[in-house]
C-alpha atoms as a PDB file:
ATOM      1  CA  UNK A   1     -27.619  -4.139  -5.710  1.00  0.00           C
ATOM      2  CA  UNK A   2     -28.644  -2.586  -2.060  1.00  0.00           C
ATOM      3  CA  UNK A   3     -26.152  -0.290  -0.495  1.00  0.00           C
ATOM      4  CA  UNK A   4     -26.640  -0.355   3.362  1.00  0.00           C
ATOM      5  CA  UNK A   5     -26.438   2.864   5.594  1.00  0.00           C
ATOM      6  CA  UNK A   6     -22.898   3.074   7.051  1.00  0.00           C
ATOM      7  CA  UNK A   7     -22.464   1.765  10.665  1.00  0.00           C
ATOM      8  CA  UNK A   8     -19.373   3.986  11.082  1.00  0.00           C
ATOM      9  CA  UNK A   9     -18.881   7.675  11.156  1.00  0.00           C
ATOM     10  CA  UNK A  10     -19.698   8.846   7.559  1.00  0.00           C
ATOM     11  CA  UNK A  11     -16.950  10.278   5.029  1.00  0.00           C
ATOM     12  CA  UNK A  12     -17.613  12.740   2.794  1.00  0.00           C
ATOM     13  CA  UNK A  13     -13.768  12.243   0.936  1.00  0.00           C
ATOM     14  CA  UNK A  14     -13.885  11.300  -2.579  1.00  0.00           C
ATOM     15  CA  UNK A  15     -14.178   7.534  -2.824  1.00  0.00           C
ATOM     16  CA  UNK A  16     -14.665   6.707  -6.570  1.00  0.00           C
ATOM     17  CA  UNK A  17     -14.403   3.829  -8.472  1.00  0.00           C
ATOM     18  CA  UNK A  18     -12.338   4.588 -11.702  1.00  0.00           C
ATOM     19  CA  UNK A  19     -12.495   1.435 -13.909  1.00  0.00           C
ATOM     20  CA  UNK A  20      -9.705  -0.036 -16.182  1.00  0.00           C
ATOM     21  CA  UNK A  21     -11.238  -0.545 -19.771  1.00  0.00           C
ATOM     22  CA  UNK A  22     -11.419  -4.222 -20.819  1.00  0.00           C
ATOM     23  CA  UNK A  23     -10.226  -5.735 -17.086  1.00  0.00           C
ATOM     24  CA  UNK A  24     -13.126  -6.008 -15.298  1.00  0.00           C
ATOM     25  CA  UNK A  25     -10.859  -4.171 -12.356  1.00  0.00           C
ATOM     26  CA  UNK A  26     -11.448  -1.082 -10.729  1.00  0.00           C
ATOM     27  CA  UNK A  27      -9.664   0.960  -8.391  1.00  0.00           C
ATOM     28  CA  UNK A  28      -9.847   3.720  -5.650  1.00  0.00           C
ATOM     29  CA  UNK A  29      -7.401   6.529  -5.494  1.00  0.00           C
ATOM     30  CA  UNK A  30      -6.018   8.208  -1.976  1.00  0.00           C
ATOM     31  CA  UNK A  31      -5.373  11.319  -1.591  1.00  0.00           C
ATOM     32  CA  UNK A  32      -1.731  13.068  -1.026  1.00  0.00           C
ATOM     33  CA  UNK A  33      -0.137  13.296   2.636  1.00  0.00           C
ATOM     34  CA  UNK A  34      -0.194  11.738   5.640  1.00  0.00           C
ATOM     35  CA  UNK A  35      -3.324  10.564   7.306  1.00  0.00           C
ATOM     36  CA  UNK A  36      -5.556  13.444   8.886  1.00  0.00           C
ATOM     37  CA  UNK A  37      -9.067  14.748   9.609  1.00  0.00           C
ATOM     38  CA  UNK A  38      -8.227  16.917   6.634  1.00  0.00           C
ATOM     39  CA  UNK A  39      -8.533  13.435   4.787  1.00  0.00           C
ATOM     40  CA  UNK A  40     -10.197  11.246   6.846  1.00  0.00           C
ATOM     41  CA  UNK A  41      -7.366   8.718   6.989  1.00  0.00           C
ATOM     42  CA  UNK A  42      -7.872   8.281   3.130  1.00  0.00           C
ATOM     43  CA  UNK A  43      -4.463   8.725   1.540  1.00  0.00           C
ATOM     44  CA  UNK A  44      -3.967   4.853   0.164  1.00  0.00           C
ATOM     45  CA  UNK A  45      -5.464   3.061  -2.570  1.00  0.00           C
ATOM     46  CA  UNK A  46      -7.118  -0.249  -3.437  1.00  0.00           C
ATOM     47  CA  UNK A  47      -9.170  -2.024  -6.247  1.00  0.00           C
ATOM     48  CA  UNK A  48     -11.180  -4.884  -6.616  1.00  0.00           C
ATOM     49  CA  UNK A  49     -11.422  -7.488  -9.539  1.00  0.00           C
ATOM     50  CA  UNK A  50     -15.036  -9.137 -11.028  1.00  0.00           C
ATOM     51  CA  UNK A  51     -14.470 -12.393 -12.012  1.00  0.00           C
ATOM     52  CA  UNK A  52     -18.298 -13.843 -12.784  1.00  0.00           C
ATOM     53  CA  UNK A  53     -17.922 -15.549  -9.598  1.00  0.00           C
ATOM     54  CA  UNK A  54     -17.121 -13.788  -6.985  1.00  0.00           C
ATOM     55  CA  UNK A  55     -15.250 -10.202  -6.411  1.00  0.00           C
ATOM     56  CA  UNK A  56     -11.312 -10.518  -5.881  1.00  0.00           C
ATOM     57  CA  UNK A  57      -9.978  -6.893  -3.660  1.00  0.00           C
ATOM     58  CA  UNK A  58      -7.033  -5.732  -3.351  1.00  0.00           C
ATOM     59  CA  UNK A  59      -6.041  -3.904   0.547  1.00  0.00           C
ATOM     60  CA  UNK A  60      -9.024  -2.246   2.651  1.00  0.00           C
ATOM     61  CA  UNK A  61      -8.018   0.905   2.772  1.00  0.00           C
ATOM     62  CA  UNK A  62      -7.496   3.144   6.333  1.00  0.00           C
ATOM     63  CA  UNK A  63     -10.403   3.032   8.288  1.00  0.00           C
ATOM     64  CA  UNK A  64     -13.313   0.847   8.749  1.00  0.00           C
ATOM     65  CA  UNK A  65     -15.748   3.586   7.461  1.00  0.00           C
ATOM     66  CA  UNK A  66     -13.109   3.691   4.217  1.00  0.00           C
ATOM     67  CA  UNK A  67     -13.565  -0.201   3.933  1.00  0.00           C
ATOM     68  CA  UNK A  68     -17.337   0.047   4.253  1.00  0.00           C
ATOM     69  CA  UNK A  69     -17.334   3.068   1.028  1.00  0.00           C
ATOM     70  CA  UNK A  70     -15.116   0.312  -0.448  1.00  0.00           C
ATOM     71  CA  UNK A  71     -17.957  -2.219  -0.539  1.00  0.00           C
ATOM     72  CA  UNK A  72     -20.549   0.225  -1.513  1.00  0.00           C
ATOM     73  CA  UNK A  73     -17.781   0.818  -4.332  1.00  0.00           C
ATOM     74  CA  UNK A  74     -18.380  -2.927  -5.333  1.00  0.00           C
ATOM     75  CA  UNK A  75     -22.120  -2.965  -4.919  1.00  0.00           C
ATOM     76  CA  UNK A  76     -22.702  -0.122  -7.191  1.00  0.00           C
ATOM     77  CA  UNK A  77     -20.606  -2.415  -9.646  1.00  0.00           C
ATOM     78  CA  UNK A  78     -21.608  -6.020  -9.178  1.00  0.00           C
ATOM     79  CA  UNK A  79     -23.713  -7.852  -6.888  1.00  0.00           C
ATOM     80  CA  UNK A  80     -21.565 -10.904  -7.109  1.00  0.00           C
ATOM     81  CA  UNK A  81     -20.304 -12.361  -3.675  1.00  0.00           C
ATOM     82  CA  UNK A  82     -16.851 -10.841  -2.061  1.00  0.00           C
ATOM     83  CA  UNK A  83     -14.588 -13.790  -1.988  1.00  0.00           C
ATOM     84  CA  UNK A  84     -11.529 -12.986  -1.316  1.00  0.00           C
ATOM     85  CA  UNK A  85      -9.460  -9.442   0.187  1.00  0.00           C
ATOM     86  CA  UNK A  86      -6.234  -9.691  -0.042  1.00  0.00           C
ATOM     87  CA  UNK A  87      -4.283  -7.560   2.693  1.00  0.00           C
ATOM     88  CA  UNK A  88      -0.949  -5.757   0.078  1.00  0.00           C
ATOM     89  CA  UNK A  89       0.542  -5.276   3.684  1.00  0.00           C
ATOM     90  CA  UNK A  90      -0.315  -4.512   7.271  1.00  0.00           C
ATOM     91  CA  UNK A  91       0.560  -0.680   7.463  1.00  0.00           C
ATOM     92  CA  UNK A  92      -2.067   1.555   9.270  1.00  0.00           C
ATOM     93  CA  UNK A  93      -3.166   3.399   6.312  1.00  0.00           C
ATOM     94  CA  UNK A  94      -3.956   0.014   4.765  1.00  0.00           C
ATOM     95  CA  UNK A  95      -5.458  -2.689   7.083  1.00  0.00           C
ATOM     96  CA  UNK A  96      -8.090  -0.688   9.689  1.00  0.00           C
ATOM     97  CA  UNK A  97     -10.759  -0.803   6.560  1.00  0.00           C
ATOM     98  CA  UNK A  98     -10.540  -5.116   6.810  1.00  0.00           C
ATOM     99  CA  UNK A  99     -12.943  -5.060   9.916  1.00  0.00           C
ATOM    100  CA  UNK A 100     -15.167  -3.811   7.539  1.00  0.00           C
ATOM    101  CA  UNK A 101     -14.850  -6.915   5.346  1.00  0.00           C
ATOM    102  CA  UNK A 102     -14.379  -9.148   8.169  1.00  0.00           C
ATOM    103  CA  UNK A 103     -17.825  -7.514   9.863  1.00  0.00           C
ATOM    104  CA  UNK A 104     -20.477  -7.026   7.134  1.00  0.00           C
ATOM    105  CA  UNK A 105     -19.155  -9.736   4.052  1.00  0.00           C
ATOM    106  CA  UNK A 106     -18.047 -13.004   3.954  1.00  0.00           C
ATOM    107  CA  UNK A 107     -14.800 -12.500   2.368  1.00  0.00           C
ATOM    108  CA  UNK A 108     -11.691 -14.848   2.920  1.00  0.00           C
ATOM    109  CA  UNK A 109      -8.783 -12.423   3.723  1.00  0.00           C
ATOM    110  CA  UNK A 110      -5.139 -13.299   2.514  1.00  0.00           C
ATOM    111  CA  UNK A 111      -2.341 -11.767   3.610  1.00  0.00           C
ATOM    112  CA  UNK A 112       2.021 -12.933   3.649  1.00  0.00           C
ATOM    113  CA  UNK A 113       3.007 -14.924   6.520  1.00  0.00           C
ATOM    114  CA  UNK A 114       5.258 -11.946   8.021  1.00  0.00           C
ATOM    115  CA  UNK A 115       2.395 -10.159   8.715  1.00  0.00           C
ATOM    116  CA  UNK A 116       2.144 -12.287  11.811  1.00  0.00           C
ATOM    117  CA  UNK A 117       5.552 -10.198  12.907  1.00  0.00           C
ATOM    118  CA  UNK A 118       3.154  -7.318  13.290  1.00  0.00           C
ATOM    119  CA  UNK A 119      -0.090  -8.587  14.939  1.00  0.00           C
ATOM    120  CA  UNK A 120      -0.566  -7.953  18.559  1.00  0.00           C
ATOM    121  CA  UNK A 121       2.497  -6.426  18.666  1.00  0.00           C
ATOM    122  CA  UNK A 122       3.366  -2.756  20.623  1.00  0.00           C
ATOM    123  CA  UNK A 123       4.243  -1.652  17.442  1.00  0.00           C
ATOM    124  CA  UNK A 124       0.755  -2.135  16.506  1.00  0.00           C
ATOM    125  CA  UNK A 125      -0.946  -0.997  19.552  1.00  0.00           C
ATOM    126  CA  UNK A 126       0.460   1.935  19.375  1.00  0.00           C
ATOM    127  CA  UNK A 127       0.065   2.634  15.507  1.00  0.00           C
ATOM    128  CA  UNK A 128      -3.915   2.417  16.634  1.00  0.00           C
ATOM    129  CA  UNK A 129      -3.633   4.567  19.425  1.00  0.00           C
ATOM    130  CA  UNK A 130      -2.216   7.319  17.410  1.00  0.00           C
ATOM    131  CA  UNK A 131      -4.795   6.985  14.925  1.00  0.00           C
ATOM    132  CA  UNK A 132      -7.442   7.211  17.225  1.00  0.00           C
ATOM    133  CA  UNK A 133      -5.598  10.397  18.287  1.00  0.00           C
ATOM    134  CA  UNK A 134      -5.315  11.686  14.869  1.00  0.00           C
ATOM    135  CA  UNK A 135      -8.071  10.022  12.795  1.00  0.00           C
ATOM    136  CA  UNK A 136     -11.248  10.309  14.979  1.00  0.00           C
ATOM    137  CA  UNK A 137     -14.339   9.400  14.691  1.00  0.00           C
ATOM    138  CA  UNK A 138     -12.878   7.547  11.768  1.00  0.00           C
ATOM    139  CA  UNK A 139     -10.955   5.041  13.858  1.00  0.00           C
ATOM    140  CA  UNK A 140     -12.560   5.162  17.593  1.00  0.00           C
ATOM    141  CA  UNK A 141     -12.401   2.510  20.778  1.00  0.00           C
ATOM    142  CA  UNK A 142     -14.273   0.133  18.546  1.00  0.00           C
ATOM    143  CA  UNK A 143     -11.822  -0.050  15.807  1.00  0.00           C
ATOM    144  CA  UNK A 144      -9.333  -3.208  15.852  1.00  0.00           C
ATOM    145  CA  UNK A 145      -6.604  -5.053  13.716  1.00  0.00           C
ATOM    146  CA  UNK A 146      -7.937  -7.973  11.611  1.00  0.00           C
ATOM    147  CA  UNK A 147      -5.935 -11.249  11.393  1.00  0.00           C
ATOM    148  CA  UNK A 148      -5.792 -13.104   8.321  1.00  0.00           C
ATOM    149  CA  UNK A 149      -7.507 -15.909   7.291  1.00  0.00           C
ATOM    150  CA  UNK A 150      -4.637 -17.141   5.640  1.00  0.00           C
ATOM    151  CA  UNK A 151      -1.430 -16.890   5.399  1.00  0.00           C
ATOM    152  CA  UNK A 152       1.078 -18.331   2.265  1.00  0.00           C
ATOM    153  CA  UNK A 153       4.912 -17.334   1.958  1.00  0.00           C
ATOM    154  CA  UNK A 154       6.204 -16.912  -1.199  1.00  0.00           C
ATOM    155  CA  UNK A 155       3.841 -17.030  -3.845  1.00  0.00           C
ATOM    156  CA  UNK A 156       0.472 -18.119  -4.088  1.00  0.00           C
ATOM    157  CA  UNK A 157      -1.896 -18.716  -7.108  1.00  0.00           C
ATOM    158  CA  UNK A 158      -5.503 -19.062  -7.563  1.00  0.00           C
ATOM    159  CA  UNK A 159      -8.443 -19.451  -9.730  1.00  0.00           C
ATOM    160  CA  UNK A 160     -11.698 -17.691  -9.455  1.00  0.00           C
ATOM    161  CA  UNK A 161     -14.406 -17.524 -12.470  1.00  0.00           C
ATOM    162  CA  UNK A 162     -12.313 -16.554 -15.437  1.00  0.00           C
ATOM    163  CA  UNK A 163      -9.468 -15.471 -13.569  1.00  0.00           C
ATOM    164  CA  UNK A 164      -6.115 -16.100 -12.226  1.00  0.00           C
ATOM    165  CA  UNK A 165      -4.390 -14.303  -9.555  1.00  0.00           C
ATOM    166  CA  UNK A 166      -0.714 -14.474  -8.558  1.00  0.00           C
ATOM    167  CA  UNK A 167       0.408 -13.025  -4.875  1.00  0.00           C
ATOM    168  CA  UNK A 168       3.743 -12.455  -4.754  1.00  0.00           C
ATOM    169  CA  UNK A 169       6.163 -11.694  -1.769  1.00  0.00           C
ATOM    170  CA  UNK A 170       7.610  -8.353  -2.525  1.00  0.00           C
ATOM    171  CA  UNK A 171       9.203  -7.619   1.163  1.00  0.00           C
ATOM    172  CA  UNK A 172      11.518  -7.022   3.212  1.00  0.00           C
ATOM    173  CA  UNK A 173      11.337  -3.859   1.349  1.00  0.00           C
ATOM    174  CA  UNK A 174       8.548  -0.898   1.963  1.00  0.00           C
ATOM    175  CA  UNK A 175       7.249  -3.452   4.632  1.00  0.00           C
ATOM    176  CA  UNK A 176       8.630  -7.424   5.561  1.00  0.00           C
ATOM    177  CA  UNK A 177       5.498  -8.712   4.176  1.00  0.00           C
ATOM    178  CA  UNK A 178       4.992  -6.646   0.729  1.00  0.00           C
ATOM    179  CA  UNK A 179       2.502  -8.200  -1.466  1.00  0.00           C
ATOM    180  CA  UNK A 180       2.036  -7.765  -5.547  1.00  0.00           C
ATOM    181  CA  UNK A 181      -1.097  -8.993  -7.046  1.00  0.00           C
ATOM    182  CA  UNK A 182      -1.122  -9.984 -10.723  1.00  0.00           C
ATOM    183  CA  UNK A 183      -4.127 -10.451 -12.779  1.00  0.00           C
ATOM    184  CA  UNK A 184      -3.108 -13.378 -15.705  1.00  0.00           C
ATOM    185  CA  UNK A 185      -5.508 -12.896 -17.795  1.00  0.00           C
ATOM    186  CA  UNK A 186      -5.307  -8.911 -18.126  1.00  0.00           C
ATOM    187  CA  UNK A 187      -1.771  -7.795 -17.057  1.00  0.00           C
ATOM    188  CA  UNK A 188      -2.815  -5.943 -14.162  1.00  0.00           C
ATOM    189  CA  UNK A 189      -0.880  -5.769 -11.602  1.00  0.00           C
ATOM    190  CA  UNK A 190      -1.544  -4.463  -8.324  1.00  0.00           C
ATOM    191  CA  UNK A 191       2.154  -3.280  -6.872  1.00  0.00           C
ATOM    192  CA  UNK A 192       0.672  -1.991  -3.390  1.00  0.00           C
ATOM    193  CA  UNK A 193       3.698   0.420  -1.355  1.00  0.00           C
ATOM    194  CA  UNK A 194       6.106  -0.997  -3.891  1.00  0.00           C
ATOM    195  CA  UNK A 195       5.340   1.795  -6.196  1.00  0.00           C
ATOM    196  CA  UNK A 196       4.886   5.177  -4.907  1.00  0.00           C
ATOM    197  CA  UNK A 197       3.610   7.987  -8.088  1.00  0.00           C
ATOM    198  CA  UNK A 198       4.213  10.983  -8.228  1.00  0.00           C
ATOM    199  CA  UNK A 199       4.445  11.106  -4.288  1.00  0.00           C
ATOM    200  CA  UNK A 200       7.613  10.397  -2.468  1.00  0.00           C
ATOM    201  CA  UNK A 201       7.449   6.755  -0.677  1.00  0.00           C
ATOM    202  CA  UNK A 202       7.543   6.282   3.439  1.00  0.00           C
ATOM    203  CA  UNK A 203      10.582   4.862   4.233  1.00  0.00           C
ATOM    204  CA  UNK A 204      10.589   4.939   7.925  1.00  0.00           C
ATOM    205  CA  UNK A 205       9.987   1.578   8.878  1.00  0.00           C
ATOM    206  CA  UNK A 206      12.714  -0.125  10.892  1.00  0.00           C
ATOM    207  CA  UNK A 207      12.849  -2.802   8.258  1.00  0.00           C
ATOM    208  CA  UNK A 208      12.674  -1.188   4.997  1.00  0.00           C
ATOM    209  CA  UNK A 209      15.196  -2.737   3.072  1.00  0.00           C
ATOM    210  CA  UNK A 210      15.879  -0.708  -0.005  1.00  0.00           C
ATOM    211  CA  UNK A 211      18.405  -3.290  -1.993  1.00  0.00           C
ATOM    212  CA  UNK A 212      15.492  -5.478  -2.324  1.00  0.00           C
ATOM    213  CA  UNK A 213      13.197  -2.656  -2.744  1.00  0.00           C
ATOM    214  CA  UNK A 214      15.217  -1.937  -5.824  1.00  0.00           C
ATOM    215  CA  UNK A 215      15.406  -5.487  -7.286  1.00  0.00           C
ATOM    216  CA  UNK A 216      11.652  -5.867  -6.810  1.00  0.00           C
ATOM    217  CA  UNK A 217      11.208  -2.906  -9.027  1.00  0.00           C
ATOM    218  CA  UNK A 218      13.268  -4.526 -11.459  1.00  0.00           C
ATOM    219  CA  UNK A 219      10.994  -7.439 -11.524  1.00  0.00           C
ATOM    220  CA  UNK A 220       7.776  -5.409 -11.462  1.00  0.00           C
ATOM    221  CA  UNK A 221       9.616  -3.436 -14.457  1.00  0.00           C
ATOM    222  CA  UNK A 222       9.890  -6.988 -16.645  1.00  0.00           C
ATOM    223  CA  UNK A 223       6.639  -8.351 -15.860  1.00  0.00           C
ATOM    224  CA  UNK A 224       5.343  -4.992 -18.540  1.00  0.00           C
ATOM    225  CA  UNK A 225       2.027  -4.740 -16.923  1.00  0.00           C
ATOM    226  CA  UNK A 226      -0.999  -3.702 -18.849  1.00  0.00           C
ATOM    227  CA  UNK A 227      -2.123  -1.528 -16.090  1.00  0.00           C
ATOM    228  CA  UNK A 228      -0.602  -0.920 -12.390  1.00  0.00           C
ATOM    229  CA  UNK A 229      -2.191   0.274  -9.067  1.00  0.00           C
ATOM    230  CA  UNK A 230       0.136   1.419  -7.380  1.00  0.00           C
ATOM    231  CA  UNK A 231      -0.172   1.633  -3.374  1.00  0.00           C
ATOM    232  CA  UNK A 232      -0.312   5.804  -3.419  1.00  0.00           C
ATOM    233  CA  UNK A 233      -0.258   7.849  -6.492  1.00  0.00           C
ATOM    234  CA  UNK A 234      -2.298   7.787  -9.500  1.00  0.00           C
ATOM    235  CA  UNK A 235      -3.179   4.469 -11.417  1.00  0.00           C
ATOM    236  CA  UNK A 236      -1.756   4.124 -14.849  1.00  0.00           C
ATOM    237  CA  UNK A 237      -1.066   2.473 -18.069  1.00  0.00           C
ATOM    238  CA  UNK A 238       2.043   3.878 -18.255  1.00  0.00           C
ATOM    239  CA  UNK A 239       4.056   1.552 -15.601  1.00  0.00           C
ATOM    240  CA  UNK A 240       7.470   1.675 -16.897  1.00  0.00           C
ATOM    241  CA  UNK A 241       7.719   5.615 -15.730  1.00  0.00           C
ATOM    242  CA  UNK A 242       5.546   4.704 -12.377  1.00  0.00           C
ATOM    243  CA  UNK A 243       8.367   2.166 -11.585  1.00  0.00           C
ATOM    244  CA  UNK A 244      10.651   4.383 -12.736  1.00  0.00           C
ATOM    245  CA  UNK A 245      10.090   7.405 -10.306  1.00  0.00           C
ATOM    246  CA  UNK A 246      10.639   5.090  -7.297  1.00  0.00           C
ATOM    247  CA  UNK A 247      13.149   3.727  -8.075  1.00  0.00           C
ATOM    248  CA  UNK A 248      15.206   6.361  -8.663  1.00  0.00           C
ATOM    249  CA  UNK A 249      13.977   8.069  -5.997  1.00  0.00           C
ATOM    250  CA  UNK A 250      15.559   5.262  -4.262  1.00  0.00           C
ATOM    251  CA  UNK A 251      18.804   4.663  -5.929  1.00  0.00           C
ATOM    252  CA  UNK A 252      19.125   8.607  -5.666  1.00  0.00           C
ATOM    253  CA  UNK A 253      19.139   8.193  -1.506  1.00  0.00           C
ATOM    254  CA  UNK A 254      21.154   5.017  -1.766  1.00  0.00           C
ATOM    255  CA  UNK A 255      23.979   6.651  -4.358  1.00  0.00           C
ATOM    256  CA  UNK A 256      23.708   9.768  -1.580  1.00  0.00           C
ATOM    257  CA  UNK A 257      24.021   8.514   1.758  1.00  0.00           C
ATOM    258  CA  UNK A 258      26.302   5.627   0.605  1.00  0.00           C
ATOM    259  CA  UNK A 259      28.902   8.197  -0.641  1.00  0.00           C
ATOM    260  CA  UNK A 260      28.258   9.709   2.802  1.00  0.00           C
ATOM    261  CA  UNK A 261      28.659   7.221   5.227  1.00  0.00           C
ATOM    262  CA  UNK A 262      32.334   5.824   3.297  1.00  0.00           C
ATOM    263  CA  UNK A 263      33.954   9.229   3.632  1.00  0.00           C
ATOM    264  CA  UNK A 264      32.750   9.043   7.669  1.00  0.00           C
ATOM    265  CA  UNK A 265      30.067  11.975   7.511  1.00  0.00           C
ATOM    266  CA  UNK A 266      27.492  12.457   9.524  1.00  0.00           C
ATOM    267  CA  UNK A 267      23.907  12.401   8.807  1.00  0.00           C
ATOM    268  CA  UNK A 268      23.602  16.244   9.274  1.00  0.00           C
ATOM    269  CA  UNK A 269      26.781  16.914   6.813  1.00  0.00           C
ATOM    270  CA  UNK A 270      24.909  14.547   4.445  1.00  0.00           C
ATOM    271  CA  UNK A 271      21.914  15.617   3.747  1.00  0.00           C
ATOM    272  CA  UNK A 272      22.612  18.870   4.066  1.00  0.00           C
ATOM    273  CA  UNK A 273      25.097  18.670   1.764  1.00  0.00           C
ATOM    274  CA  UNK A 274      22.696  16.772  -0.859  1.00  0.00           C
ATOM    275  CA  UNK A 275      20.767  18.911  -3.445  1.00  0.00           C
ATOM    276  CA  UNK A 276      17.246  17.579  -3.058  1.00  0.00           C
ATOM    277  CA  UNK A 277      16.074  20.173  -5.336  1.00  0.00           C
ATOM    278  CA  UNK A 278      14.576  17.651  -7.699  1.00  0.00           C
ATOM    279  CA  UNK A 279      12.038  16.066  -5.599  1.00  0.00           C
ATOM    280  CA  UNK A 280      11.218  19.286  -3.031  1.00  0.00           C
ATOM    281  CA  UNK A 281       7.499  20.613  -3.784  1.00  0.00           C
ATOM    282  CA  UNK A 282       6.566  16.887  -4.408  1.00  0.00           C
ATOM    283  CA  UNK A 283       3.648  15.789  -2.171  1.00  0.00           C
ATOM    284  CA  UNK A 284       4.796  14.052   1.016  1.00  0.00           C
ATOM    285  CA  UNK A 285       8.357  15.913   1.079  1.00  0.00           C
ATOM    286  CA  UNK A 286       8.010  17.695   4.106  1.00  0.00           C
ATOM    287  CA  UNK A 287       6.719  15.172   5.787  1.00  0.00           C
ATOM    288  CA  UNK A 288       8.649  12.339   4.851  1.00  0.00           C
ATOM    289  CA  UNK A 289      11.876  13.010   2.721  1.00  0.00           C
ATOM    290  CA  UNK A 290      14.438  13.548   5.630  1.00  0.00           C
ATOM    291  CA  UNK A 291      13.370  10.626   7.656  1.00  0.00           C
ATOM    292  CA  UNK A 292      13.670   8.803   4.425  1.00  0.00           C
ATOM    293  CA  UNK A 293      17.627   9.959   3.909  1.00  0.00           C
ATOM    294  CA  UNK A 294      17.631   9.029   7.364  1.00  0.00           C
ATOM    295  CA  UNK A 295      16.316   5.449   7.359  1.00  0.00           C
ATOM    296  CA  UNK A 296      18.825   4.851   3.942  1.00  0.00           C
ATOM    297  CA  UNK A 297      22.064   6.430   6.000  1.00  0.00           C
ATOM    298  CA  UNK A 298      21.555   4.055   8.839  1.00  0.00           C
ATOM    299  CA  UNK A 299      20.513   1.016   6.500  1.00  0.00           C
ATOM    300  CA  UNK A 300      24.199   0.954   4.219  1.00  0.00           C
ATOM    301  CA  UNK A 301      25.693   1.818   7.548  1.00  0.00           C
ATOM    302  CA  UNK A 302      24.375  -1.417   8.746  1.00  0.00           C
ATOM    303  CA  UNK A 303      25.571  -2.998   5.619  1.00  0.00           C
ATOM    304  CA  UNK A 304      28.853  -1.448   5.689  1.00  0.00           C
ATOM    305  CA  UNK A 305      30.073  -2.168   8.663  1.00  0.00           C
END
């Protein structure tokens, strides 16, 4: 099983493959934060499933030289054909590592129909102009946004060597086109930005939609999976208390900016007045925790009124 030289700038983050016992599935941890040099744009995950014909994977990770270490990932493992990558959403830290897959394999990428919402949009133009900013050499003038191959809405199924695979729509909810990926045979369930671990979740897309965030939970919660991936955070065979952290992370915003907004406060005068005590220190707090409160505050004032 050959591993070529890179054709991208190298990366020197840590990009191992940590296998599940007994699932043929393997997956590829991100680290804390927000994308930086400090990280080379690595702070997502993503996995890939052997199937004895052909290599199911599970998002791309954040930059085409990511996506490439990604594929070396696979060829240290198997040197069965990539069939299929399956795109958990199209977020920035998720998607630049497909023109990997789309340049050097001859994978079939899959992805939920309202990921055409994003494509070619300003909104994505200017998500890859900022990462050029931010993340270069990692993403440079030669880095673009791969379209899918296909598209399905709310659920697809298929077969591939001795496994099934279930794609669910989990979205509007981190993202509008949220995808969970469920392994039959093993229980594994990929949950992509669905589940955040022990990190707080990004919130600050325009149409994060938190009610069915919740209720998506729920359903990830009564599926019992064997083993989840989560989209950030550490991989685990304890889902119930992975699920569990974001959600009440979640309810938490939702029980404190709904209180807010029907006695007529401010956004200020709410958080401020919150005690966020519980999750400050957590990874991702500074960064992300007020615009969270924010997004929530504006999203029940929206259903409110």
């Amino acid at each position: 099983m050959s591993v070529r030289e890179s054709p991208y700038t190298e990366v020197t983050v840590d990009t191992t493959a940590h296998a599940v016992e007994g699932a043929d599935t393997w997956y590829v941890i991100g680290l804390s934060g927000i994308p930086s040099s400090d990280n080379q744009g690595h702070t997502s995950n993503a996995g890939f499933v052997t199937t004895g014909e052909g290599v199911v994977v599970y998002d791309a990770l954040g930059t085409p030289a990511l996506g490439f270490e990604l594929i070396r990932r696979i060829r240290e493992v198997t040197d069965e054909p990539i069939r299929y990558v399956i795109a958990g959403h199209y977020h920035a830290d998720h998607i630049y590592g497909l023109q990997a897959f789309a340049d050097h394999t001859d994978a079939h990428i899959i992805a939920q129909r309202r990921a055409e919402d994003y494509l070619d949009s300003e909104t994505a133009r200017q998500r890859l102009a900022q990462r050029r900013d931010v993340l270069f050499p990692w993403i440079d003038e030669d880095t673009r946004v791969i379209h899918p191959d296909t598209y399905f809405d709310a659920e697809h199924r298929f077969s591939l060597g001795n496994k099934t695979f279930r794609l669910l729509h989990a979205g509007p909810a981190h993202s509008p086109d949220d995808v969970i990926m469920v392994v039959e045979e093993t229980g594994v369930v990929f949950a992509g930005d669905i589940v955040f671990d022990g990190r707080l979740p990004f919130l600050g897309d325009e149409d994060v939609n938190t009610v069915n965030w919740i209720q998506r939970l729920d359903m990830v919660q009564e599926m019992r999976p064997s083993f989840l991936i989560p989209g950030h955070g550490e991989a685990t065979a304890q889902a119930a208390r992975a699920v569990s952290f974001t959600r009440g992370y979640l309810q938490d915003l939702r029980d404190q900016m709904g209180a807010a907004v029907q006695d007529f406060l401010s956004f200020d005068e709410a958080f401020d007045g919150a005690d966020w005590s519980q999750y400050r220190g957590l990874p991702a707090f500074d960064e992300t925790h007020r615009r969270n409160a924010n997004a929530v505050f504006l999203e029940i004032e929206s259903e409110m009124f």
